[in-house]
N, C-alpha and C. Protein backbone atom coordinates (compact mmCIF):
# COMPACT_ATOMS: atom_id res chain seq x y z
N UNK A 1 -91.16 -37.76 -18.83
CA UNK A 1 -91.40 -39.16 -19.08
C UNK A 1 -92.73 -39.35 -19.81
N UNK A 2 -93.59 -38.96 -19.56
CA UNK A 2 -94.66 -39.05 -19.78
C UNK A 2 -95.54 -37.66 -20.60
N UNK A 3 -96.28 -37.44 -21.32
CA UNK A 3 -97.36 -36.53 -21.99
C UNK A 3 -98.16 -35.93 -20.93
N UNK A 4 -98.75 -36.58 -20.53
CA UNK A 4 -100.01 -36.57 -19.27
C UNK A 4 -99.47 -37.46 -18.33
N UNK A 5 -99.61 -37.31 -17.05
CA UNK A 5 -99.31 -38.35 -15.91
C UNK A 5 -100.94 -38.51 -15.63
N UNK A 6 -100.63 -39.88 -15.05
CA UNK A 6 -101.96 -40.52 -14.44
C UNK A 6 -102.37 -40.54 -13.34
N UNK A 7 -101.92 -39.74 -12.19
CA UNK A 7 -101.87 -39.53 -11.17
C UNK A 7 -102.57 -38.50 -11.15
N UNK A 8 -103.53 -38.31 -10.10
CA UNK A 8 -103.89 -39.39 -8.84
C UNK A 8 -104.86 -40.43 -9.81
N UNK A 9 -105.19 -40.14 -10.72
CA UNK A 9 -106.52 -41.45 -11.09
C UNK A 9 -106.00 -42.76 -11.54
N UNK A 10 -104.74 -43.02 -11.71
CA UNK A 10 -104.55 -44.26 -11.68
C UNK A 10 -103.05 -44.01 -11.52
N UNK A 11 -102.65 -45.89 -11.44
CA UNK A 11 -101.24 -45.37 -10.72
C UNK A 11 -100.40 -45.14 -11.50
N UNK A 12 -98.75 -44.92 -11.58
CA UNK A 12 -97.94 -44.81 -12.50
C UNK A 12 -98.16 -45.90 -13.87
N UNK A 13 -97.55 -45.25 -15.24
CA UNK A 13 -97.68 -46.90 -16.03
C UNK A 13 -96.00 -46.90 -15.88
N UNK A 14 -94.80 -46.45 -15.50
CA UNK A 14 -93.46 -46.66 -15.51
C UNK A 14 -92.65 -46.72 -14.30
N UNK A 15 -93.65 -47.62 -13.06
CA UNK A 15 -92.83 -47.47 -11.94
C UNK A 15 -91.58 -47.75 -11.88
N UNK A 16 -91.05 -48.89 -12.90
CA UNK A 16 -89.76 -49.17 -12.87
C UNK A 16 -88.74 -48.30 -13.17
N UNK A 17 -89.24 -47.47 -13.85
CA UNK A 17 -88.20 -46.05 -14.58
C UNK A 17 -88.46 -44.73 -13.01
N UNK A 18 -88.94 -45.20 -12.15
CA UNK A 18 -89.86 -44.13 -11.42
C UNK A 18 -88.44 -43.67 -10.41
N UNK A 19 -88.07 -42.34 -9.95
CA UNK A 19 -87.20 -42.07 -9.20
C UNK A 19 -87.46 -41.07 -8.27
N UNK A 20 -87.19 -41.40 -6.68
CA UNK A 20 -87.80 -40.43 -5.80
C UNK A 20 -86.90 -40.08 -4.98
N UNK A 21 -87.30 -38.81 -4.76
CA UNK A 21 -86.74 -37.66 -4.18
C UNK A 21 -86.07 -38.08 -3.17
N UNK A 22 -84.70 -37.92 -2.52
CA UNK A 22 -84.22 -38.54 -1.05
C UNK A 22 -84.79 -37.60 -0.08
N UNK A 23 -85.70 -36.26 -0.31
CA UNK A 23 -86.76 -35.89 0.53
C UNK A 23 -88.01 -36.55 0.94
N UNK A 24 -88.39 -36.78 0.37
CA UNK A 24 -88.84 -37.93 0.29
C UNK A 24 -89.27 -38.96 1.24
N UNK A 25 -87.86 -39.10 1.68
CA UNK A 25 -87.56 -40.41 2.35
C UNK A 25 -87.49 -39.91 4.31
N UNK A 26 -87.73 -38.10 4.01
CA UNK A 26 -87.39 -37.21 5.16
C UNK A 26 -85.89 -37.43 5.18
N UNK A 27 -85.09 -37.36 4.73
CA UNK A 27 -83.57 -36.87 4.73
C UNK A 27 -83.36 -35.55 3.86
N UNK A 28 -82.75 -34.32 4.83
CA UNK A 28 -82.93 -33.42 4.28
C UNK A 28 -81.46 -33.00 4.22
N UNK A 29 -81.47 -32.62 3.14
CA UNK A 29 -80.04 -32.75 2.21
C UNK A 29 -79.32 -31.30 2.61
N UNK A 30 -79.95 -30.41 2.59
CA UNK A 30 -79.22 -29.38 2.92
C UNK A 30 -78.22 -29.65 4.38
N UNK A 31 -79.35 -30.21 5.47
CA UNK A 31 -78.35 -30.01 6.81
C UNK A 31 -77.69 -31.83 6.53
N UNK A 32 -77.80 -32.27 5.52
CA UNK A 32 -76.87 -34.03 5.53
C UNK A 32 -75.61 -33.16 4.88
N UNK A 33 -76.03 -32.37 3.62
CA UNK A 33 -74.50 -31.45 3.56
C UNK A 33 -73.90 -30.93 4.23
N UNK A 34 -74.49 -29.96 5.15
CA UNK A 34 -73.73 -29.25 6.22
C UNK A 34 -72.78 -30.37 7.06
N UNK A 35 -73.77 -31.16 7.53
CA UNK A 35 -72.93 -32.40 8.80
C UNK A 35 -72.02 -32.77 8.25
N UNK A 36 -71.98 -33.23 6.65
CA UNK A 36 -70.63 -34.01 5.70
C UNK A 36 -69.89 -33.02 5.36
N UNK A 37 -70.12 -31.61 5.59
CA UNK A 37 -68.75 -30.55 5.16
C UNK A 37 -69.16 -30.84 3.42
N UNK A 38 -70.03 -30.98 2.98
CA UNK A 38 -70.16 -30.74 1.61
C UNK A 38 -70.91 -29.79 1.00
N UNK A 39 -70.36 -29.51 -0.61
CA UNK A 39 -70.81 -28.27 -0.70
C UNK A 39 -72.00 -28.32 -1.29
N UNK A 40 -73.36 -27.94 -0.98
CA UNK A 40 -74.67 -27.89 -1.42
C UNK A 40 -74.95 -27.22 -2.78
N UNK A 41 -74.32 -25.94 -2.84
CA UNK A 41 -74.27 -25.24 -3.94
C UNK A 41 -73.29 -24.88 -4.50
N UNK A 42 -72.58 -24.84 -5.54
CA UNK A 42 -71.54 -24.99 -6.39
C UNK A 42 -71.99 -23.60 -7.25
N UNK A 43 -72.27 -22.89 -6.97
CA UNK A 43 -72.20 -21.36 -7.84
C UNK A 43 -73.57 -21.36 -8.52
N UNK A 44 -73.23 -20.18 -9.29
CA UNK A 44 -74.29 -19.51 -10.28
C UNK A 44 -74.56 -20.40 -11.29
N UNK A 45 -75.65 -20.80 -12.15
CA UNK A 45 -75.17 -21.72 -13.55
C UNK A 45 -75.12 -23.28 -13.21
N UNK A 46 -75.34 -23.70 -11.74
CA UNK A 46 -74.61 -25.32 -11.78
C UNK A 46 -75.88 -25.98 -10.97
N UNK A 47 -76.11 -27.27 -11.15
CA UNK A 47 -76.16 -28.05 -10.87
C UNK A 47 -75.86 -29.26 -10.22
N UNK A 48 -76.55 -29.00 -9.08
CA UNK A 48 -75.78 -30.49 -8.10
C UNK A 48 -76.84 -31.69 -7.60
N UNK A 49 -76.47 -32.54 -7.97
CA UNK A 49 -77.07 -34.03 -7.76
C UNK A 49 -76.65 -34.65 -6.60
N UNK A 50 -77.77 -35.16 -5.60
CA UNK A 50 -77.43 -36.14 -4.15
C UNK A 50 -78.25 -37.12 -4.60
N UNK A 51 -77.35 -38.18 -4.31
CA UNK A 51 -78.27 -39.61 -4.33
C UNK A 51 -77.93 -40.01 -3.13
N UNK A 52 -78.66 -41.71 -3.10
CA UNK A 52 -78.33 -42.36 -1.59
C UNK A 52 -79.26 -43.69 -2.08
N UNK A 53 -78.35 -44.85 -1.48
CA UNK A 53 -78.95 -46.06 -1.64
C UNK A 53 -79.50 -46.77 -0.41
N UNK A 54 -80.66 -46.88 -0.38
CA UNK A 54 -81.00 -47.01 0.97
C UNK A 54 -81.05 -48.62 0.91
N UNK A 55 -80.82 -49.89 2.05
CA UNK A 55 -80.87 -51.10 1.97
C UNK A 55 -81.11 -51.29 3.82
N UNK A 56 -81.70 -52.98 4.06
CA UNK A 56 -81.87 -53.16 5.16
C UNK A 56 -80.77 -53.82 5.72
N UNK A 57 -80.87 -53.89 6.89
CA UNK A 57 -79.34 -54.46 7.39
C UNK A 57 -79.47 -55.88 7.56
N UNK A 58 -80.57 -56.05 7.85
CA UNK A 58 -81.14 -57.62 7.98
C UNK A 58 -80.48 -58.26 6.70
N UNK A 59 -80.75 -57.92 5.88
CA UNK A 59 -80.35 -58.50 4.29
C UNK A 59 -79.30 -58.64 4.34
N UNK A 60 -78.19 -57.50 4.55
CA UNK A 60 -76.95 -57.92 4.44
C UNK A 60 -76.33 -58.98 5.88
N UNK A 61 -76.74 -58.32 6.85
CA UNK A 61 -76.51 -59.42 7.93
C UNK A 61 -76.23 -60.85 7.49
N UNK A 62 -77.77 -61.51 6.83
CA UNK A 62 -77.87 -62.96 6.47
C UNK A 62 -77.11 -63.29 5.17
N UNK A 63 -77.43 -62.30 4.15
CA UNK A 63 -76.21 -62.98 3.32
C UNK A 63 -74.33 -62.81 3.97
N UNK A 64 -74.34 -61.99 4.31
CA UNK A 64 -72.64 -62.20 5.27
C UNK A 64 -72.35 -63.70 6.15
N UNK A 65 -73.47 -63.83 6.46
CA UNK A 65 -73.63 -64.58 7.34
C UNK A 65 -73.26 -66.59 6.49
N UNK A 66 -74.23 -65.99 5.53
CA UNK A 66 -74.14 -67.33 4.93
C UNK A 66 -72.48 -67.76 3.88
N UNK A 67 -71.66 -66.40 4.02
CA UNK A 67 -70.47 -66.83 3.46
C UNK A 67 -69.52 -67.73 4.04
């Protein structure tokens, strides 16, 4: 994204483009695969992507609520 990052001396300039790790968040993907029977590693050569959308329940609660 960037040439030089600005970190630590100042903060990001592209937080909006900014994407973080679901480690991160302490969810650790290897044993969230194991528990879901999914496969972590897909062979020699590959690449595998985990996402996760994290939201509060409160939020959805009140908008449900207000339908």
């Amino acid at each position: 994204m960037c040439k030089t990052c600005t970190y630590p001396n100042s903060p990001c300039r592209f937080l909006e483009k900014l994407h973080h790790f679901i480690e991160g968040y302490g969810i650790l993907v290897n044993e969230l695969t194991q528990r879901a029977d999914i496969n972590y590693s897909n062979g020699e050569d590959t690449v595998t992507y985990f996402g996760a959308l994290l939201f509060n329940d409160d939020e959805i609660r009140e908008s449900r609520d207000k339908l």
